[in-house]
ModelCIF file with pLDDT and N, C-alpha, C, O atoms, coordinates in Angstrom:
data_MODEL
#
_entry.id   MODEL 
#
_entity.id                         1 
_entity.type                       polymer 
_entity.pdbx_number_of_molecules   1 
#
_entity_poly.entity_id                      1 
_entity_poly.type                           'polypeptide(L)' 
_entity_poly.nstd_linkage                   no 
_entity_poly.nstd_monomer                   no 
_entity_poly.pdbx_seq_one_letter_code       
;(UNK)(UNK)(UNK)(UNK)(UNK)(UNK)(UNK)(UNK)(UNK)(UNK)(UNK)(UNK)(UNK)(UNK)(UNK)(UNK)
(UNK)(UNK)(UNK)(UNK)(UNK)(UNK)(UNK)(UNK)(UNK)(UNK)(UNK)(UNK)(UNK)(UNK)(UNK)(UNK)
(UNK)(UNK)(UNK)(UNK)(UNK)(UNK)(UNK)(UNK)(UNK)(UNK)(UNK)
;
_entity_poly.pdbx_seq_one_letter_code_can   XXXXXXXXXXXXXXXXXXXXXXXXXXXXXXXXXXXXXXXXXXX 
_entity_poly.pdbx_strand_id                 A 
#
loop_
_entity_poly_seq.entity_id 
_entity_poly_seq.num 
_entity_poly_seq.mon_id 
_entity_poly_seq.hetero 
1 1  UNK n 
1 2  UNK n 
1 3  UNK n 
1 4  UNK n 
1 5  UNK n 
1 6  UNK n 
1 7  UNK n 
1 8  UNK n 
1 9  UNK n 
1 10 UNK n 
1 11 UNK n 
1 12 UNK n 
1 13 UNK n 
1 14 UNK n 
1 15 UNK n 
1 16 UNK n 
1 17 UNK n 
1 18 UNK n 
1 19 UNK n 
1 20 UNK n 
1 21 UNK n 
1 22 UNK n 
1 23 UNK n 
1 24 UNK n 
1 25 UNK n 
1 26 UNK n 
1 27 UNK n 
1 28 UNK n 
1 29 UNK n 
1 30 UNK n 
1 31 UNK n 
1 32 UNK n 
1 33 UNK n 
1 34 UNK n 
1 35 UNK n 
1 36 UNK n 
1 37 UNK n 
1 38 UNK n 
1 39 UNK n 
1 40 UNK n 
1 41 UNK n 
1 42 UNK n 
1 43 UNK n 
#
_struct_asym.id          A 
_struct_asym.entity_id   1 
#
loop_
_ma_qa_metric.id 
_ma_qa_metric.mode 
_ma_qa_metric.name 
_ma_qa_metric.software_group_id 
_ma_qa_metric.type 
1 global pLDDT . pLDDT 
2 local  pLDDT . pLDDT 
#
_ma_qa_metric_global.metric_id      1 
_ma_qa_metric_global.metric_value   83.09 
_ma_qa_metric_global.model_id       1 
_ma_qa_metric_global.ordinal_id     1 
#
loop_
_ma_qa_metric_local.label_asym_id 
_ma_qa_metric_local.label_comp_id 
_ma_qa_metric_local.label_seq_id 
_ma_qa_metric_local.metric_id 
_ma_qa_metric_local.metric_value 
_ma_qa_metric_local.model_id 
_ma_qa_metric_local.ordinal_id 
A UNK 1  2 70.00 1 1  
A UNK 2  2 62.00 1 2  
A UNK 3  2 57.00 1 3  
A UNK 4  2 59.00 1 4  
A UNK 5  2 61.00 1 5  
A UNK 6  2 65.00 1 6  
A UNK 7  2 70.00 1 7  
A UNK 8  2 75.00 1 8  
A UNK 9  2 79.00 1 9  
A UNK 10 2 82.00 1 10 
A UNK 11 2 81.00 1 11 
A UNK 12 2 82.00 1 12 
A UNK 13 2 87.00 1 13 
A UNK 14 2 87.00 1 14 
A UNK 15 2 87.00 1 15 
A UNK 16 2 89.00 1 16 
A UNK 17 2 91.00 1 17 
A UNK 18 2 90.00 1 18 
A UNK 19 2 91.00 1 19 
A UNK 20 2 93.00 1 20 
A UNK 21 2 92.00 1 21 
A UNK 22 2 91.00 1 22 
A UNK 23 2 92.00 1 23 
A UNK 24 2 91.00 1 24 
A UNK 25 2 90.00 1 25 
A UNK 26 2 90.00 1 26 
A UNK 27 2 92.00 1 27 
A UNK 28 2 89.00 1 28 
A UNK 29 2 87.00 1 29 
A UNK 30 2 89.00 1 30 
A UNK 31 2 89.00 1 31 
A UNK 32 2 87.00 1 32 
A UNK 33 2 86.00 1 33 
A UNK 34 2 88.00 1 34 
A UNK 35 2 87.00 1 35 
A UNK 36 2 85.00 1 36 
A UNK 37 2 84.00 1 37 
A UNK 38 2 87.00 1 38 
A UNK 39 2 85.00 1 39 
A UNK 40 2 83.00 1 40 
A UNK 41 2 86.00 1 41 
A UNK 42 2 84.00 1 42 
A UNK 43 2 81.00 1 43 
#
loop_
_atom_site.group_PDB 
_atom_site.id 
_atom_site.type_symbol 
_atom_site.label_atom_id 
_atom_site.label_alt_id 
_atom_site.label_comp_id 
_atom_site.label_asym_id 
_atom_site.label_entity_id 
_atom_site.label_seq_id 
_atom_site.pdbx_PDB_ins_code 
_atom_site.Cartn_x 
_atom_site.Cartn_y 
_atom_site.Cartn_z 
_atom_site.occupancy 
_atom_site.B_iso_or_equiv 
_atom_site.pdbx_formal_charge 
_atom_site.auth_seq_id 
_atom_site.auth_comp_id 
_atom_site.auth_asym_id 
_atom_site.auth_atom_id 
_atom_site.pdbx_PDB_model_num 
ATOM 1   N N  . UNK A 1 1  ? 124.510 -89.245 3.084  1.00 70.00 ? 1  UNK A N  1 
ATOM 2   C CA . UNK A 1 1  ? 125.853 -88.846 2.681  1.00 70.00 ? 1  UNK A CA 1 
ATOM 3   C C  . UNK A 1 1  ? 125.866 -87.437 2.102  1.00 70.00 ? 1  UNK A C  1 
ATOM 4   O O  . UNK A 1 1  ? 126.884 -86.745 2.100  1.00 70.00 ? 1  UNK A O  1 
ATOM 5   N N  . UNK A 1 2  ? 124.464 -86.963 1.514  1.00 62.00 ? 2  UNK A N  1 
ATOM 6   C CA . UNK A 1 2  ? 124.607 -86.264 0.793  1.00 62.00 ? 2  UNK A CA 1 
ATOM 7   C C  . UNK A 1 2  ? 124.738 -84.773 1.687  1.00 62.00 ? 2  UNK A C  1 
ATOM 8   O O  . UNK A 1 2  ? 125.506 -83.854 1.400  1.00 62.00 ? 2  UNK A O  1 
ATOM 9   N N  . UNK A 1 3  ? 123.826 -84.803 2.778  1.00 57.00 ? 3  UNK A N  1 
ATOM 10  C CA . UNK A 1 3  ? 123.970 -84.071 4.452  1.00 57.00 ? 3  UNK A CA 1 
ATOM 11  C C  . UNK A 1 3  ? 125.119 -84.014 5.135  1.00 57.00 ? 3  UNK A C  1 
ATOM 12  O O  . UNK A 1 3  ? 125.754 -82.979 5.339  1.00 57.00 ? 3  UNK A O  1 
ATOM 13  N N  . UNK A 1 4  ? 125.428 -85.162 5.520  1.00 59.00 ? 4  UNK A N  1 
ATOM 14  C CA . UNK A 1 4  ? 126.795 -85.499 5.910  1.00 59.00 ? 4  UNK A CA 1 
ATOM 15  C C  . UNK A 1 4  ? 128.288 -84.284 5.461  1.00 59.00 ? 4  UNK A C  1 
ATOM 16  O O  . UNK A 1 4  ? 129.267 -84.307 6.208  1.00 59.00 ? 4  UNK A O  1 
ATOM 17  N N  . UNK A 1 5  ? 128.279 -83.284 4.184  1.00 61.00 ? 5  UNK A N  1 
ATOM 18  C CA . UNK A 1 5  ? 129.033 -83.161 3.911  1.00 61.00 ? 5  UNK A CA 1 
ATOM 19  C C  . UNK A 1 5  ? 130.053 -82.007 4.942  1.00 61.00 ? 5  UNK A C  1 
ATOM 20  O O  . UNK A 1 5  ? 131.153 -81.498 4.728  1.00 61.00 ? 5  UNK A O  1 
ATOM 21  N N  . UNK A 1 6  ? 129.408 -81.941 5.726  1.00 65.00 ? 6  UNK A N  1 
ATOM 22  C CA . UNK A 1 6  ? 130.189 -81.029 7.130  1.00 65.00 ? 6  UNK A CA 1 
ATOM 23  C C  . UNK A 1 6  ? 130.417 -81.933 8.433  1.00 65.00 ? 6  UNK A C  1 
ATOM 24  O O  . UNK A 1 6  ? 129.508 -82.671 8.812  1.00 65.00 ? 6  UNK A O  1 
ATOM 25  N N  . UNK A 1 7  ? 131.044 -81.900 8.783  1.00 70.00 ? 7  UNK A N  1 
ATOM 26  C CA . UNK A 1 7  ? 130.719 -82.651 10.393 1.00 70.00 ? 7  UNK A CA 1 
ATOM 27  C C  . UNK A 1 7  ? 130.309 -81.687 11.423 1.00 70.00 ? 7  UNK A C  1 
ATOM 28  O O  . UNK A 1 7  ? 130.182 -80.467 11.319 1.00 70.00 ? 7  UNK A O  1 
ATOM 29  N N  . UNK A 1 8  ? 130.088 -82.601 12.631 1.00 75.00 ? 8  UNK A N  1 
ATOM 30  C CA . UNK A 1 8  ? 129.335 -81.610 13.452 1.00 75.00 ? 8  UNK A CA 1 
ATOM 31  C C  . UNK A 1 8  ? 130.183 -80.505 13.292 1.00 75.00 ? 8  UNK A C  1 
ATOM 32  O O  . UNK A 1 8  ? 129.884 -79.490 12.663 1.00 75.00 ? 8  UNK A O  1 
ATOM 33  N N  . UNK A 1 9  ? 131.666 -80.794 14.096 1.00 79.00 ? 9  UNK A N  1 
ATOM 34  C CA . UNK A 1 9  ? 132.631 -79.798 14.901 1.00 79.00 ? 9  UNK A CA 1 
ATOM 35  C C  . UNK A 1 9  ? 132.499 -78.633 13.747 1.00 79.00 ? 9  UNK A C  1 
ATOM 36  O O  . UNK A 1 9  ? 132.484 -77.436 14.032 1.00 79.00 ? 9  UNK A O  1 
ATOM 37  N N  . UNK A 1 10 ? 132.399 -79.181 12.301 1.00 82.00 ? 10 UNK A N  1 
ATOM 38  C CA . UNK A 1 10 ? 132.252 -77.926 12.030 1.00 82.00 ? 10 UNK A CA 1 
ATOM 39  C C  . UNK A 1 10 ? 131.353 -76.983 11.716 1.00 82.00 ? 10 UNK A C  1 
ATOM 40  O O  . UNK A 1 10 ? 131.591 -75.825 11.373 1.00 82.00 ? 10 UNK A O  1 
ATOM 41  N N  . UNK A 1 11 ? 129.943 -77.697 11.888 1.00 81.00 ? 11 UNK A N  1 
ATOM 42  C CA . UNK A 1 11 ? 128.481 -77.119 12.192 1.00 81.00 ? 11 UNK A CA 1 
ATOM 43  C C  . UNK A 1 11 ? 128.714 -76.081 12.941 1.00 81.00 ? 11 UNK A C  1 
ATOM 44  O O  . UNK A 1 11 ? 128.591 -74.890 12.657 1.00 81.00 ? 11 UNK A O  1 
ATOM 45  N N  . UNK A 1 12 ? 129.258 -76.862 14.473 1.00 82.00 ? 12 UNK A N  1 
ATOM 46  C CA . UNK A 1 12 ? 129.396 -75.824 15.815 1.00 82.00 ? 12 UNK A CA 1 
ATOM 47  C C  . UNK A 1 12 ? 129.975 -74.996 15.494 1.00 82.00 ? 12 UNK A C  1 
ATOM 48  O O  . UNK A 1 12 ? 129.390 -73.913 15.480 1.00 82.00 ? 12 UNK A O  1 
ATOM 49  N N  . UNK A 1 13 ? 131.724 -75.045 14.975 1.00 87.00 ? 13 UNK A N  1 
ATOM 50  C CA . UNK A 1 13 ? 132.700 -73.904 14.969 1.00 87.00 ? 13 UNK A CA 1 
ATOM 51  C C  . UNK A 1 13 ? 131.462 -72.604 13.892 1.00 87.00 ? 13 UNK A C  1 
ATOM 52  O O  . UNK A 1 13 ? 131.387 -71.407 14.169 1.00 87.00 ? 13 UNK A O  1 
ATOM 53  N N  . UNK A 1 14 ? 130.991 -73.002 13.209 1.00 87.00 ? 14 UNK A N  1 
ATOM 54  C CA . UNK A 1 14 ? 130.249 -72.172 12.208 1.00 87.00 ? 14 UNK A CA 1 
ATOM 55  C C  . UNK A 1 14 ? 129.242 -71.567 13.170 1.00 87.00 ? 14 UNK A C  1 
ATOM 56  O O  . UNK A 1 14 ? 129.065 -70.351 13.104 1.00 87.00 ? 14 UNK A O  1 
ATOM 57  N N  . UNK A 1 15 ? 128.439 -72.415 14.221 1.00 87.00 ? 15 UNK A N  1 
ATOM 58  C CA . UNK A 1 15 ? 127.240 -71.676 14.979 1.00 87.00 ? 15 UNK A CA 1 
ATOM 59  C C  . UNK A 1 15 ? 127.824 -70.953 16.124 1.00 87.00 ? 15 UNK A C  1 
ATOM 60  O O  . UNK A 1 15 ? 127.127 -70.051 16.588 1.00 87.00 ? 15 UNK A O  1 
ATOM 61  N N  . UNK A 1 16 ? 129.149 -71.213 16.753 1.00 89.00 ? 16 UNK A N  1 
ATOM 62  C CA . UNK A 1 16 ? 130.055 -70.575 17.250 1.00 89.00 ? 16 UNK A CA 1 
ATOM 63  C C  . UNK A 1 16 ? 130.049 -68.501 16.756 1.00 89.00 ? 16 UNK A C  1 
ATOM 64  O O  . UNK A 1 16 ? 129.719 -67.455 17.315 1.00 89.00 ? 16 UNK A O  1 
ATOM 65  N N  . UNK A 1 17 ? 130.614 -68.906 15.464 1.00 91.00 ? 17 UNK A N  1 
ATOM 66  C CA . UNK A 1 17 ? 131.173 -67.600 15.156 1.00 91.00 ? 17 UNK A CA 1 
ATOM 67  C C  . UNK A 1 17 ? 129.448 -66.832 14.556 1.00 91.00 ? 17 UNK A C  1 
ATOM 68  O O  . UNK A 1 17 ? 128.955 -65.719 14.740 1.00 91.00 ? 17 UNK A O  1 
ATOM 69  N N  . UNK A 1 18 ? 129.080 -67.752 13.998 1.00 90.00 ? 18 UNK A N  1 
ATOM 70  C CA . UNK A 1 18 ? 127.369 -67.321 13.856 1.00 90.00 ? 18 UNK A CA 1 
ATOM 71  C C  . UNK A 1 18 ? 127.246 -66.262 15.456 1.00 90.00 ? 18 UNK A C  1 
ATOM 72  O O  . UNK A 1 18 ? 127.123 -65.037 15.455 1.00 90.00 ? 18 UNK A O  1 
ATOM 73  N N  . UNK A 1 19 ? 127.304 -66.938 16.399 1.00 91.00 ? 19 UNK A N  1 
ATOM 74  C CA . UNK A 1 19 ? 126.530 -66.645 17.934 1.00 91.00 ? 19 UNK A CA 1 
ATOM 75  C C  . UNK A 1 19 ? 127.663 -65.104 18.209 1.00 91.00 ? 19 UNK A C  1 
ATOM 76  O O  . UNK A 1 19 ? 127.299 -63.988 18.582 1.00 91.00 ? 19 UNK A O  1 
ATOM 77  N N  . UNK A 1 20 ? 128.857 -65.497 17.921 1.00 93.00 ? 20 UNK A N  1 
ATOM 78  C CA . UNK A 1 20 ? 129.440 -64.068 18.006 1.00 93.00 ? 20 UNK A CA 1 
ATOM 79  C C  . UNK A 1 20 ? 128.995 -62.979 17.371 1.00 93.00 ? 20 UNK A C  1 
ATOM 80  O O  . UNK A 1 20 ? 128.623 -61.983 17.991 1.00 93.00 ? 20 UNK A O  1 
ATOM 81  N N  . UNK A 1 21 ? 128.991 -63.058 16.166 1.00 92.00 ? 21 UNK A N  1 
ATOM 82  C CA . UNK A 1 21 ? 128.556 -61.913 15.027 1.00 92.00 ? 21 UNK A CA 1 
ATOM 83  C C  . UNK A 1 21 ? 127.237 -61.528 15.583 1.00 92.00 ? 21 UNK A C  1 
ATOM 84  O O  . UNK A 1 21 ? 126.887 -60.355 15.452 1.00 92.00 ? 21 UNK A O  1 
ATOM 85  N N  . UNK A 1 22 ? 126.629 -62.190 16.057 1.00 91.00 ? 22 UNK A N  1 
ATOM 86  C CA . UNK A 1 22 ? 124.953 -61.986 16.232 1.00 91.00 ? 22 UNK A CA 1 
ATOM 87  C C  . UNK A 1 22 ? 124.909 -61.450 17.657 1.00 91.00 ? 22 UNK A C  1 
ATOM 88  O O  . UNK A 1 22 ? 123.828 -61.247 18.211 1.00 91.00 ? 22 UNK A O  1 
ATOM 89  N N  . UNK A 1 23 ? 126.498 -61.139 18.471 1.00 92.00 ? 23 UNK A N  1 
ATOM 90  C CA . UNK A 1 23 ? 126.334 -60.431 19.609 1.00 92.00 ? 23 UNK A CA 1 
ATOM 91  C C  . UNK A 1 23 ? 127.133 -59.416 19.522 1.00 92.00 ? 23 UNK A C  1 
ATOM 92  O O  . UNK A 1 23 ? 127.362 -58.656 20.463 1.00 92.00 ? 23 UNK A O  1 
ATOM 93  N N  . UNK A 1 24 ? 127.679 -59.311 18.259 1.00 91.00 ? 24 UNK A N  1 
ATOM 94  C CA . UNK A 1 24 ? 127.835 -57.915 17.932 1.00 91.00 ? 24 UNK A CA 1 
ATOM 95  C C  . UNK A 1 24 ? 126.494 -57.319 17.713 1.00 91.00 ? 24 UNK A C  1 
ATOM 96  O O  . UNK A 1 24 ? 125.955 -56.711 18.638 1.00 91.00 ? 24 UNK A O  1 
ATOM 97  N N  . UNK A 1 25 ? 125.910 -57.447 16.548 1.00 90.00 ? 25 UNK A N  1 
ATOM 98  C CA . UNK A 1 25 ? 124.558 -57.083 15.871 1.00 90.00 ? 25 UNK A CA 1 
ATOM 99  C C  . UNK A 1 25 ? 123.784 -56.451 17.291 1.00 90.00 ? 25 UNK A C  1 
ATOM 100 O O  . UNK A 1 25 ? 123.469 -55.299 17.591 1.00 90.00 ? 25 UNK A O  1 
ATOM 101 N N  . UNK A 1 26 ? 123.656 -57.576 17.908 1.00 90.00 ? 26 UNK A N  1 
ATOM 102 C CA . UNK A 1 26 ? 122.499 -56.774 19.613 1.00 90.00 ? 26 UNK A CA 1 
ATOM 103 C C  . UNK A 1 26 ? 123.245 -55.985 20.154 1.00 90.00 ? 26 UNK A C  1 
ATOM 104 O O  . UNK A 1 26 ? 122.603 -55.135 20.770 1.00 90.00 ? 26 UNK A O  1 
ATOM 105 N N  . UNK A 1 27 ? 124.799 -55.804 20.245 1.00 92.00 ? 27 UNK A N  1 
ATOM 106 C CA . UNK A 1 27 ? 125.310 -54.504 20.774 1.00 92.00 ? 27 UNK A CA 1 
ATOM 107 C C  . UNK A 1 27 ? 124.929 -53.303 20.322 1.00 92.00 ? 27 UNK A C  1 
ATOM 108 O O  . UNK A 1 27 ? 124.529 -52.353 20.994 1.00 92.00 ? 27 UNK A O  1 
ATOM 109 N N  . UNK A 1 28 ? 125.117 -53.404 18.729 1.00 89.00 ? 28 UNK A N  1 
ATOM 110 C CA . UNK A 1 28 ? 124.951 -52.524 18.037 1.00 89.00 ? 28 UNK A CA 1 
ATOM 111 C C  . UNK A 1 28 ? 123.385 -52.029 17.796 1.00 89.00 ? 28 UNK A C  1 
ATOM 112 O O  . UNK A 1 28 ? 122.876 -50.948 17.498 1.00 89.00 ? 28 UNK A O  1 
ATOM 113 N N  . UNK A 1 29 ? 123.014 -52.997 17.997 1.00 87.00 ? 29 UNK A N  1 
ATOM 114 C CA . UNK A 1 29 ? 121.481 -52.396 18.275 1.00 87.00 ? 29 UNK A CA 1 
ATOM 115 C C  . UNK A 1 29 ? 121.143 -51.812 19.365 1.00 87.00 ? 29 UNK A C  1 
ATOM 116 O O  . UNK A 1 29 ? 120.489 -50.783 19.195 1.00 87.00 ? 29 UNK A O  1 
ATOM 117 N N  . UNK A 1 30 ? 121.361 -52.112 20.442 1.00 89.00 ? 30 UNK A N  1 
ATOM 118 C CA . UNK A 1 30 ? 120.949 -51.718 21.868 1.00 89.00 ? 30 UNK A CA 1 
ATOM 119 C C  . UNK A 1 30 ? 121.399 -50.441 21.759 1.00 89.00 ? 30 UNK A C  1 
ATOM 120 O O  . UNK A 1 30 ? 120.635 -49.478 21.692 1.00 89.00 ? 30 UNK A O  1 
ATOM 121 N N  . UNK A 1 31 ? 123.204 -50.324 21.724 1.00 89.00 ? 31 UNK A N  1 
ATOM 122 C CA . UNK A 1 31 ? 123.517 -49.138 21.446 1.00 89.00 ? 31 UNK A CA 1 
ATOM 123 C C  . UNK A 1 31 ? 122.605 -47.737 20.554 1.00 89.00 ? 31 UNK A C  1 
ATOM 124 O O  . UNK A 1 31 ? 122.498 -46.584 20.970 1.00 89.00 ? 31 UNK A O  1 
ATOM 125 N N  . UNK A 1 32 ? 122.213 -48.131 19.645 1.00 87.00 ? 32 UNK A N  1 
ATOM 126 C CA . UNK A 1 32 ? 121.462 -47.597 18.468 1.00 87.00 ? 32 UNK A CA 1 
ATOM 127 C C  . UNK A 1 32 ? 120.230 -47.176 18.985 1.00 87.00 ? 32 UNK A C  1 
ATOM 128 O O  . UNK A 1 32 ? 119.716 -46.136 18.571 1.00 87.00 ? 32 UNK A O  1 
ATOM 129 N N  . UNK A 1 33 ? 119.481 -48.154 20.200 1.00 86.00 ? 33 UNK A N  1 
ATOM 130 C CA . UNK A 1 33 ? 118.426 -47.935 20.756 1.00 86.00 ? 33 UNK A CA 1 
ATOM 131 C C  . UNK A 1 33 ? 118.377 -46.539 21.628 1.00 86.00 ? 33 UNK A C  1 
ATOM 132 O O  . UNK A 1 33 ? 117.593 -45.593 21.545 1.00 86.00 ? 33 UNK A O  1 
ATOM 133 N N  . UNK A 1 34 ? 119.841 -46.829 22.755 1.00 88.00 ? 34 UNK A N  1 
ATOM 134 C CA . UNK A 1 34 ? 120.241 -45.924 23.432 1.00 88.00 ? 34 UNK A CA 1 
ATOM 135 C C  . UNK A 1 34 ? 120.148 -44.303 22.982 1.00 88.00 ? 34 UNK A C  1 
ATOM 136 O O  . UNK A 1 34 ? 119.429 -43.433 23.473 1.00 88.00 ? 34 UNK A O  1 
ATOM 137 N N  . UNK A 1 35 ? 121.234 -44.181 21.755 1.00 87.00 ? 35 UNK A N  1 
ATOM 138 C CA . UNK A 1 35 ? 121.113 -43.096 21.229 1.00 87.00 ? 35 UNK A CA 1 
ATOM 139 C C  . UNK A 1 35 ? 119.702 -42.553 20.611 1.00 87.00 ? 35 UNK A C  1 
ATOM 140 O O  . UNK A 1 35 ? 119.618 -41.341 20.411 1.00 87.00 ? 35 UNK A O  1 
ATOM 141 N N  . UNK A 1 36 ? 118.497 -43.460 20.275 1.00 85.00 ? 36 UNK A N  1 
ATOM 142 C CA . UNK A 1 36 ? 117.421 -42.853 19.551 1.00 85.00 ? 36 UNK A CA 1 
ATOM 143 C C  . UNK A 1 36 ? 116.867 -43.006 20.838 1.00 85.00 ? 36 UNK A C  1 
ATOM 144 O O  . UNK A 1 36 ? 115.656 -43.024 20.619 1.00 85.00 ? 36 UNK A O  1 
ATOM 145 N N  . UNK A 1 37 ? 117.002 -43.100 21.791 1.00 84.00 ? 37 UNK A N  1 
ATOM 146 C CA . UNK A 1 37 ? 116.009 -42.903 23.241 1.00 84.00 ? 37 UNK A CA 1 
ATOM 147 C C  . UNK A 1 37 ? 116.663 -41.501 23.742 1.00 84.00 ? 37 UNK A C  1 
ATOM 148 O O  . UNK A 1 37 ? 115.986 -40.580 24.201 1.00 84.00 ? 37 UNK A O  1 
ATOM 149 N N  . UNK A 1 38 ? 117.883 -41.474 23.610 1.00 87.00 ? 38 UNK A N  1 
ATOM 150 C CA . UNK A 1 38 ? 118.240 -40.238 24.039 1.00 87.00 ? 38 UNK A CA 1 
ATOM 151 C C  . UNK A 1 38 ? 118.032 -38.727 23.328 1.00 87.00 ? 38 UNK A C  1 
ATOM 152 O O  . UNK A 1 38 ? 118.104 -37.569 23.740 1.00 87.00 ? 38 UNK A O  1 
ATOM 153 N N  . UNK A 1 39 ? 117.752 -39.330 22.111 1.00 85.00 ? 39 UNK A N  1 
ATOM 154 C CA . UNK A 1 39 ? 117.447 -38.040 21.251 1.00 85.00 ? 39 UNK A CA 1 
ATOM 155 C C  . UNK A 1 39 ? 115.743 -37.939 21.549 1.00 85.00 ? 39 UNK A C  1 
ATOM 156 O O  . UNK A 1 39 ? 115.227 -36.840 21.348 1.00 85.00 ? 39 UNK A O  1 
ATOM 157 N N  . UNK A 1 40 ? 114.832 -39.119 22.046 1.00 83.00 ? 40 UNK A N  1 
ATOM 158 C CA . UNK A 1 40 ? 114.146 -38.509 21.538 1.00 83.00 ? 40 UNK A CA 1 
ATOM 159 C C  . UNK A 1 40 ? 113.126 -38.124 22.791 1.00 83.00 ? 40 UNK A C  1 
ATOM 160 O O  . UNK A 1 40 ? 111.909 -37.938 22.831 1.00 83.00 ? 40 UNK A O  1 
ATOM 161 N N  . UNK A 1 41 ? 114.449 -38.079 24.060 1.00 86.00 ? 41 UNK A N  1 
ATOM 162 C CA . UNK A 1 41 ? 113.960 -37.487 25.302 1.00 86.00 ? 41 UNK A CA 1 
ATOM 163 C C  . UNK A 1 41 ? 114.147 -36.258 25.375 1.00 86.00 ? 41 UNK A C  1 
ATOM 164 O O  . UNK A 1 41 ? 113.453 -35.595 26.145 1.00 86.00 ? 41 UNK A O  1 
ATOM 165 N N  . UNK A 1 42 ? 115.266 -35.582 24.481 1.00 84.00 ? 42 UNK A N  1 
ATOM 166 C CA . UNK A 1 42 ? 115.854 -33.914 23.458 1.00 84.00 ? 42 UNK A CA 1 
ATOM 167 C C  . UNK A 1 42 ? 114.910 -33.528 23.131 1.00 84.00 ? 42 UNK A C  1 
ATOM 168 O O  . UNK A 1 42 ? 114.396 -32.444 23.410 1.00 84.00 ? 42 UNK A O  1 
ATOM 169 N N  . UNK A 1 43 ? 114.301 -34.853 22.093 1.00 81.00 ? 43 UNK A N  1 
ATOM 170 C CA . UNK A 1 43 ? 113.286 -34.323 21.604 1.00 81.00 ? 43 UNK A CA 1 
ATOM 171 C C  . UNK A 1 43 ? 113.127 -33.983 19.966 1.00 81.00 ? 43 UNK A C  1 
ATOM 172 O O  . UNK A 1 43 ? 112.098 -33.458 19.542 1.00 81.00 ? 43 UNK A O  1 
#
């Protein structure tokens, strides 16, 4: 009971918006990658 205090649906809706945010984050990384690959083909 003491576990119990969420139900799934709202486990998911939570690992849901978890899985979004966390595909921002790899955009923003990749992106980030992009630009420090490009600088550091500049040089």
């Amino acid at each position: 009971q003491i576990d119990r205090g969420r139900g799934s649906i709202q486990i998911l809706q939570e690992l849901l918006v978890a899985k979004r945010d966390q595909d921002l984050v790899v955009k923003v990384a990749e992106t980030e990658w992009e630009s420090v690959n490009q600088r550091l083909k500049e040089g």
